[in-house]
Protein backbone atom coordinates (compact mmCIF):
# COMPACT_ATOMS: atom_id res chain seq x y z
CA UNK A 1 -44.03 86.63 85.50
CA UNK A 2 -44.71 90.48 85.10
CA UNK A 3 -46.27 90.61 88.53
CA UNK A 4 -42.84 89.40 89.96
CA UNK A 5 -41.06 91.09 87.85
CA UNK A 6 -43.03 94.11 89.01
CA UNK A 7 -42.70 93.43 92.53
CA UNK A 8 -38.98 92.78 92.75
CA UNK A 9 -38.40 96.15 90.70
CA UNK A 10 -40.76 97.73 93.47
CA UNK A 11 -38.65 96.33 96.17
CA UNK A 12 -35.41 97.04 94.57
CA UNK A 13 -36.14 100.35 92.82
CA UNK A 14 -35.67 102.45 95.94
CA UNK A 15 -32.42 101.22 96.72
CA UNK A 16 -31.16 101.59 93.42
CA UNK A 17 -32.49 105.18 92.90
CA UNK A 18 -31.11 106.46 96.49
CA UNK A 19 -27.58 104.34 95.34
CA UNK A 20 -27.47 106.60 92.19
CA UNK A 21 -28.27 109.67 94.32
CA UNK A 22 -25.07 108.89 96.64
CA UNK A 23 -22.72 109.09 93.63
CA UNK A 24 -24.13 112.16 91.94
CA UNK A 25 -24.41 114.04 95.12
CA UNK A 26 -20.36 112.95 95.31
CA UNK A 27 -19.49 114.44 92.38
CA UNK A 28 -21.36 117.69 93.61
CA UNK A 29 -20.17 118.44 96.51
CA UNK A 30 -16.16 117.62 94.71
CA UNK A 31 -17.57 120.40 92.09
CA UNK A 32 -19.27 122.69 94.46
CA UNK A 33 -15.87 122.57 97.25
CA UNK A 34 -13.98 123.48 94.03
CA UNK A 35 -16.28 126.56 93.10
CA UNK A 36 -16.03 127.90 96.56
CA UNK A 37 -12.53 127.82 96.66
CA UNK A 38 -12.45 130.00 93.90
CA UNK A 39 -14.65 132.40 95.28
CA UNK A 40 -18.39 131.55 95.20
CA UNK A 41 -20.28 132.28 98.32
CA UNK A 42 -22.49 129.37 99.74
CA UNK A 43 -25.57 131.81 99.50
CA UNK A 44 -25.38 132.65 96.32
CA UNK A 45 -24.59 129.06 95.26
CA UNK A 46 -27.87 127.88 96.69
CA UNK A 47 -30.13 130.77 95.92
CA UNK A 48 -29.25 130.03 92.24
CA UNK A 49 -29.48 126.51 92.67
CA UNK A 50 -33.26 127.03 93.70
CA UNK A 51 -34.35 129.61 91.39
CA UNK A 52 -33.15 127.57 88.72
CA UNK A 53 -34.94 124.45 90.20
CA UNK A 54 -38.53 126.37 90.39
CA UNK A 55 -38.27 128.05 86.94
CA UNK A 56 -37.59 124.74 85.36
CA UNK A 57 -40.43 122.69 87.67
CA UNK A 58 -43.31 125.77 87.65
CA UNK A 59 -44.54 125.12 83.62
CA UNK A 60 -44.32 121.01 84.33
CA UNK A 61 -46.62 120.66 87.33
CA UNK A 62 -48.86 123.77 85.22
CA UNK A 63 -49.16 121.28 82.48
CA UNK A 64 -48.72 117.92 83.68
CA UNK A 65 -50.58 118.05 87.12
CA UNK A 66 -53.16 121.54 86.71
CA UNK A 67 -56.31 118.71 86.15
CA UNK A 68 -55.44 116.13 89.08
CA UNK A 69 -53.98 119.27 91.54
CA UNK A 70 -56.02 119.42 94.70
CA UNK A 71 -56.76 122.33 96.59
CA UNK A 72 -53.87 123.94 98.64
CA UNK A 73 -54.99 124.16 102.13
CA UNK A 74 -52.91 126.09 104.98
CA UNK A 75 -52.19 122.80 106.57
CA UNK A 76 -50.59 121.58 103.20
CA UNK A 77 -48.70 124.88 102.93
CA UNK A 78 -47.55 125.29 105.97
CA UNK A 79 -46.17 121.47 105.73
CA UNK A 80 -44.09 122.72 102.33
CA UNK A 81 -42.93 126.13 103.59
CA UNK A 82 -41.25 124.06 106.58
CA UNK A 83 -40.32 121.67 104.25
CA UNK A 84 -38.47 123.95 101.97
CA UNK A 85 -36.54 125.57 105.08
CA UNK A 86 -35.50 122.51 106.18
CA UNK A 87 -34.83 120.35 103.28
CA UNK A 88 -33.52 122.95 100.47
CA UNK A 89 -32.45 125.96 102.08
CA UNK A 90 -30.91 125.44 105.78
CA UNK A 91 -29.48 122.23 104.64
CA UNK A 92 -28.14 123.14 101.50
CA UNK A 93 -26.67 126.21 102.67
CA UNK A 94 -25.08 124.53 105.42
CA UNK A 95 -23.64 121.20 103.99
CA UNK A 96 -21.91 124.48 101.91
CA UNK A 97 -20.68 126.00 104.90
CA UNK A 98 -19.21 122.63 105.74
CA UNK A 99 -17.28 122.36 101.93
CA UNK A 100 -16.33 126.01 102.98
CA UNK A 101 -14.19 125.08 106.40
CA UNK A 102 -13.85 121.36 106.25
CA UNK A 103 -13.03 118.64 102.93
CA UNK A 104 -15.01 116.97 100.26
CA UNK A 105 -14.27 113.66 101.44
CA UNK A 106 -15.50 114.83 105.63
CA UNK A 107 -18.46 116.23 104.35
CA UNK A 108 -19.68 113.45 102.37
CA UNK A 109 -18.44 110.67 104.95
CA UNK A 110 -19.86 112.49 107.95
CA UNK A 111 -23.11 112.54 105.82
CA UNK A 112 -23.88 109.02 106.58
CA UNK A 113 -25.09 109.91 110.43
CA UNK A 114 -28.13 110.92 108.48
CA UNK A 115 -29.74 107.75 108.10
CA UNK A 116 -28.89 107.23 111.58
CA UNK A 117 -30.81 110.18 113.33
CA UNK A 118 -33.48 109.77 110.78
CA UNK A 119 -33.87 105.87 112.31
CA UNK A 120 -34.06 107.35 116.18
CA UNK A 121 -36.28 109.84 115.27
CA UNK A 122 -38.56 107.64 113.26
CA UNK A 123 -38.25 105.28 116.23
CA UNK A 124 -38.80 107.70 118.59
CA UNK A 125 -41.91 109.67 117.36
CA UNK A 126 -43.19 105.81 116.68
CA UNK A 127 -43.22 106.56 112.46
CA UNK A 128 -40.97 103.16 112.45
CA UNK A 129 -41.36 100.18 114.02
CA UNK A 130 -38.35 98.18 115.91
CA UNK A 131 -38.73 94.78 116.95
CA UNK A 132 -35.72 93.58 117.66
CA UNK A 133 -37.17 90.16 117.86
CA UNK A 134 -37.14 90.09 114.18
CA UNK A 135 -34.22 90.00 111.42
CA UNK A 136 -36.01 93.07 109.67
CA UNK A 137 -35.38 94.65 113.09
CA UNK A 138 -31.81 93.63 113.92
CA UNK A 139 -30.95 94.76 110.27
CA UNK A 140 -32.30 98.12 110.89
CA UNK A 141 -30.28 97.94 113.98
CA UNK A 142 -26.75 96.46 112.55
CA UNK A 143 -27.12 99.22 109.97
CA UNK A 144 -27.30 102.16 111.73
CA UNK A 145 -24.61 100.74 114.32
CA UNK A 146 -22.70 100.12 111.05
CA UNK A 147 -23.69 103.50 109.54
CA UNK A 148 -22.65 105.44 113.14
CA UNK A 149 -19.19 103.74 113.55
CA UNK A 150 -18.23 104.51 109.90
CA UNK A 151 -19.06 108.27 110.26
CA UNK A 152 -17.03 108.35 113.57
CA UNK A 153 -14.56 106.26 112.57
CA UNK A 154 -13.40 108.70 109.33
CA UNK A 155 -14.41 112.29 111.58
CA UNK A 156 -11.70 110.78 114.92
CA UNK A 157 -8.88 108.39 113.13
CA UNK A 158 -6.56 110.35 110.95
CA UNK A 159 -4.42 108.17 109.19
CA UNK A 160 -1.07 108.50 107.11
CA UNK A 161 -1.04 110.16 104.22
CA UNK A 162 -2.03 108.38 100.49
CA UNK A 163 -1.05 110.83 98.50
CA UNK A 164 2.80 113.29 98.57
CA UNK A 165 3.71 111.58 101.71
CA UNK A 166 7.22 111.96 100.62
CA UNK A 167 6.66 115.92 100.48
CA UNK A 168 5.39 116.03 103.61
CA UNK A 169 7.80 114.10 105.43
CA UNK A 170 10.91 116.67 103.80
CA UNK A 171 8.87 119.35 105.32
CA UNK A 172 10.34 121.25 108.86
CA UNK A 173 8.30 120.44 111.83
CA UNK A 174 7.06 123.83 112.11
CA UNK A 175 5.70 123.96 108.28
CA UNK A 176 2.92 121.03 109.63
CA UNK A 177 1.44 123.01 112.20
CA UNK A 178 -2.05 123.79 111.38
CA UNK A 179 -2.34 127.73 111.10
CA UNK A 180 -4.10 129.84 113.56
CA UNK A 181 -7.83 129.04 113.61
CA UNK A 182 -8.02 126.18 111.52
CA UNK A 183 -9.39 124.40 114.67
CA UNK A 184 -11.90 126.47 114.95
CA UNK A 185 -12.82 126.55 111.22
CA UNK A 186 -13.10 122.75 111.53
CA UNK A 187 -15.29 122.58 114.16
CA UNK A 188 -17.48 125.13 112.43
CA UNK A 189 -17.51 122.96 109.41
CA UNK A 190 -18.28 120.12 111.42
CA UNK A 191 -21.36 121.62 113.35
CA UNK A 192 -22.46 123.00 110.27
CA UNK A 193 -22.50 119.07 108.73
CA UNK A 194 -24.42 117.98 111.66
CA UNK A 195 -27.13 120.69 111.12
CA UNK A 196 -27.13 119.54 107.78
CA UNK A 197 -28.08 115.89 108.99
CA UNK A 198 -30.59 116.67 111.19
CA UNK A 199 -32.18 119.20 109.00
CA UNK A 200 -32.27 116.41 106.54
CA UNK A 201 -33.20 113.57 109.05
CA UNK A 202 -36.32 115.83 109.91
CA UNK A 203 -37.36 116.58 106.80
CA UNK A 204 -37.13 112.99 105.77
CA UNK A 205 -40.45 112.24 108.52
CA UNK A 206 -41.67 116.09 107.51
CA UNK A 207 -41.85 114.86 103.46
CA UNK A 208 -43.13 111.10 104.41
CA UNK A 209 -46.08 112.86 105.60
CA UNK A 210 -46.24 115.58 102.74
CA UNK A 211 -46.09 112.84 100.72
CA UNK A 212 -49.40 110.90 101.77
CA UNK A 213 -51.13 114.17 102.07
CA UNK A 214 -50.04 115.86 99.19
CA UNK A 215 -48.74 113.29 96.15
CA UNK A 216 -48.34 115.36 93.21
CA UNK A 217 -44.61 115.59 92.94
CA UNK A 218 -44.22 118.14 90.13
CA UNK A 219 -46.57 120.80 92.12
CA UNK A 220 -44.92 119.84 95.63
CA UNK A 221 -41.67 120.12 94.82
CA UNK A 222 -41.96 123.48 92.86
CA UNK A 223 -43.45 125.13 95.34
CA UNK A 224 -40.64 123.83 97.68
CA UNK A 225 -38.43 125.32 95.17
CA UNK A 226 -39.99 128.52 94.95
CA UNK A 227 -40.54 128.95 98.99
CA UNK A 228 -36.61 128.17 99.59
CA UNK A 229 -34.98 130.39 96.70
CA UNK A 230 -37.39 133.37 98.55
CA UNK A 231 -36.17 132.22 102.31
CA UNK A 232 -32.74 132.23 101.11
CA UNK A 233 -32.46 135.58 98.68
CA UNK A 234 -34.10 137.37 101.42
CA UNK A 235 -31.03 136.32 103.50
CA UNK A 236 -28.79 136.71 100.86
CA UNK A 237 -29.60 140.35 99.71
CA UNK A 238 -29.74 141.50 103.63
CA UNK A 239 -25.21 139.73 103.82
CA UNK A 240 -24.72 140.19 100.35
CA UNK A 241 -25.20 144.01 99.61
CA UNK A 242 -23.12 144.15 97.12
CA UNK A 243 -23.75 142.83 93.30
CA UNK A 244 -20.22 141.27 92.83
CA UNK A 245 -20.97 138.24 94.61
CA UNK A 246 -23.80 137.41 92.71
CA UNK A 247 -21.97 137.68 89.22
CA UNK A 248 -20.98 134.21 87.75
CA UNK A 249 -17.67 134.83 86.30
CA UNK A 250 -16.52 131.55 85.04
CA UNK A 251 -18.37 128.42 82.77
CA UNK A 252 -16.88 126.27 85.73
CA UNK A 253 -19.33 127.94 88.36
CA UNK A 254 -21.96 127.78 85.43
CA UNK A 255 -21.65 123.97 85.54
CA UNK A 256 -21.73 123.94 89.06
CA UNK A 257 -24.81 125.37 89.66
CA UNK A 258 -26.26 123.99 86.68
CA UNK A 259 -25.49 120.05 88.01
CA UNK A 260 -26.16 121.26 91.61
CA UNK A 261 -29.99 122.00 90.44
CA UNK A 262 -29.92 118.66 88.02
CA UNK A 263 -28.88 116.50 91.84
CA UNK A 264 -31.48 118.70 93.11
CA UNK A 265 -34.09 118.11 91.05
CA UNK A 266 -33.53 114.49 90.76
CA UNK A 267 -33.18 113.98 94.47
CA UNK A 268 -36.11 115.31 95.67
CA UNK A 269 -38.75 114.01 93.04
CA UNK A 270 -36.96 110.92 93.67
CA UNK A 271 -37.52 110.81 97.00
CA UNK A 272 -40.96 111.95 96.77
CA UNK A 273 -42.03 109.08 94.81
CA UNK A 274 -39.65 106.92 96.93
CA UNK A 275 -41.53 107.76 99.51
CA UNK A 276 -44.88 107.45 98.18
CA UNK A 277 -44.10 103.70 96.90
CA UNK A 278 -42.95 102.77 100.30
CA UNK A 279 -45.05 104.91 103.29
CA UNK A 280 -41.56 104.70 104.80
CA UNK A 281 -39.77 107.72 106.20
CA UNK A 282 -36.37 105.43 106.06
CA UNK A 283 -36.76 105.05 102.30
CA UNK A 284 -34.95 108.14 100.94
């Protein structure tokens, strides 16, 4: 009985974990649009977010891991220095760029080509199997079909609206034109989300690997922090001369960073461990 019990929480635990990660990392990006649009720059948001992150990892994996810790090599570093560009600071500081010009509810729907170019690239640099013959295979298939016509679905159709419909239908015709450069704005937001996919997407294969080389979360993962708030404060300090954009004025951007580094933290230990159970890059 506890061996089955074991095994179906095995099989199930993944799926439940990455469920849990999808509605937390919801609620951030609604906290994190708000923030912005009351002033806080997307660098500063994530250099915070990471400092935070590696101050509170550093004294667990010092404690918890300094006995089991292997030696770093330059292959293992070099594997979490790319992994930290990728994963924590290009990708956070552009799904923030995306809040910036585009909506909560784009940037978390268009999120879901992710799994998607992770699958082709897993398939294509032959880290996944696809038979097709099998119903493991077609699933894989049906799901990213599903996953891709979702995404597209939500970025091209725009429907009527739910919400002060009768508000907007009062309004003169020339009140509902978009202002000048919006267009552009939300085509910059929408690049900006694709980076963000395939930044994640690659660092999804990058950390599968990390993972079986390297599986001691609480070291990994604060060095990850550490490597990303330094790649991003160096590019913060050389836009951001001055010190006013770096002063958090308000408890509301407090919390914001604050549950921003709590999703972070979760996510990628999470993940990690995800990935270590399953030696699958399509796990997180």
């Amino acid at each position: 009985m506890g061996t089955m019990m074991g095994a179906c929480l095995g099989g199930g635990l993944p799926v439940a974990v990455m469920l849990c990660l999808n509605v937390v990392a919801a609620v951030m990006v609604s906290l994190v649009k708000v923030a912005m649009d009351g002033g806080m720059n997307p660098l500063v948001i994530v250099t915070l977010q990471q400092l935070t992150a590696s101050v509170f990892l550093a004294p667990i994996a010092f404690f918890k891991e300094r006995k089991s810790r292997p030696k770093l090599t330059l292959e293992i570093f070099a594997y979490i220095f790319v992994s930290a560009a990728l994963g924590a600071a290009l990708r956070q500081y552009m799904i923030f760029v995306a809040l910036r010009y585009t909506t909560a509810t784009f940037v978390t729907a268009f999120s879901n080509i992710a799994p998607v170019l992770t699958f082709l690239l897993a398939v294509a640099t032959r880290s996944e199997a696809l038979n097709l013959k099998s119903k493991t295979g077609m699933a894989k298939l049906l799901g990213t079909l599903v996953s891709l016509g979702g995404a597209m679905v939500l970025t091209l159709y725009k429907g009527v609206a739910l919400t002060h419909a009768a508000a907007s239908q009062q309004q003169p015709l020339h009140s509902q034109r978009p202002p000048p450069g919006s267009r552009g704005k939300w085509t910059l937001g929408t690049v900006a989300i694709l980076g963000n996919c395939v930044c994640l997407s690659c660092w999804f294969l990058l950390h599968g690997r990390l993972s079986r080389k390297y599986p001691h979360v609480y070291s990994c993962n604060a060095l990850m922090s550490m490597l990303s708030f330094l790649q991003v404060a160096v590019v913060g300090l050389c836009t951001q001369r001055s010190i006013s954009p770096w002063l958090i004025t308000s408890k509301f951007q407090i919390l914001t960073v604050l549950y921003a580094v709590r999703l972070l933290l979760v996510s990628v230990v999470s993940r990690h461990q995800c990935a270590c159970l399953t030696r699958c890059p399509l796990s997180p």
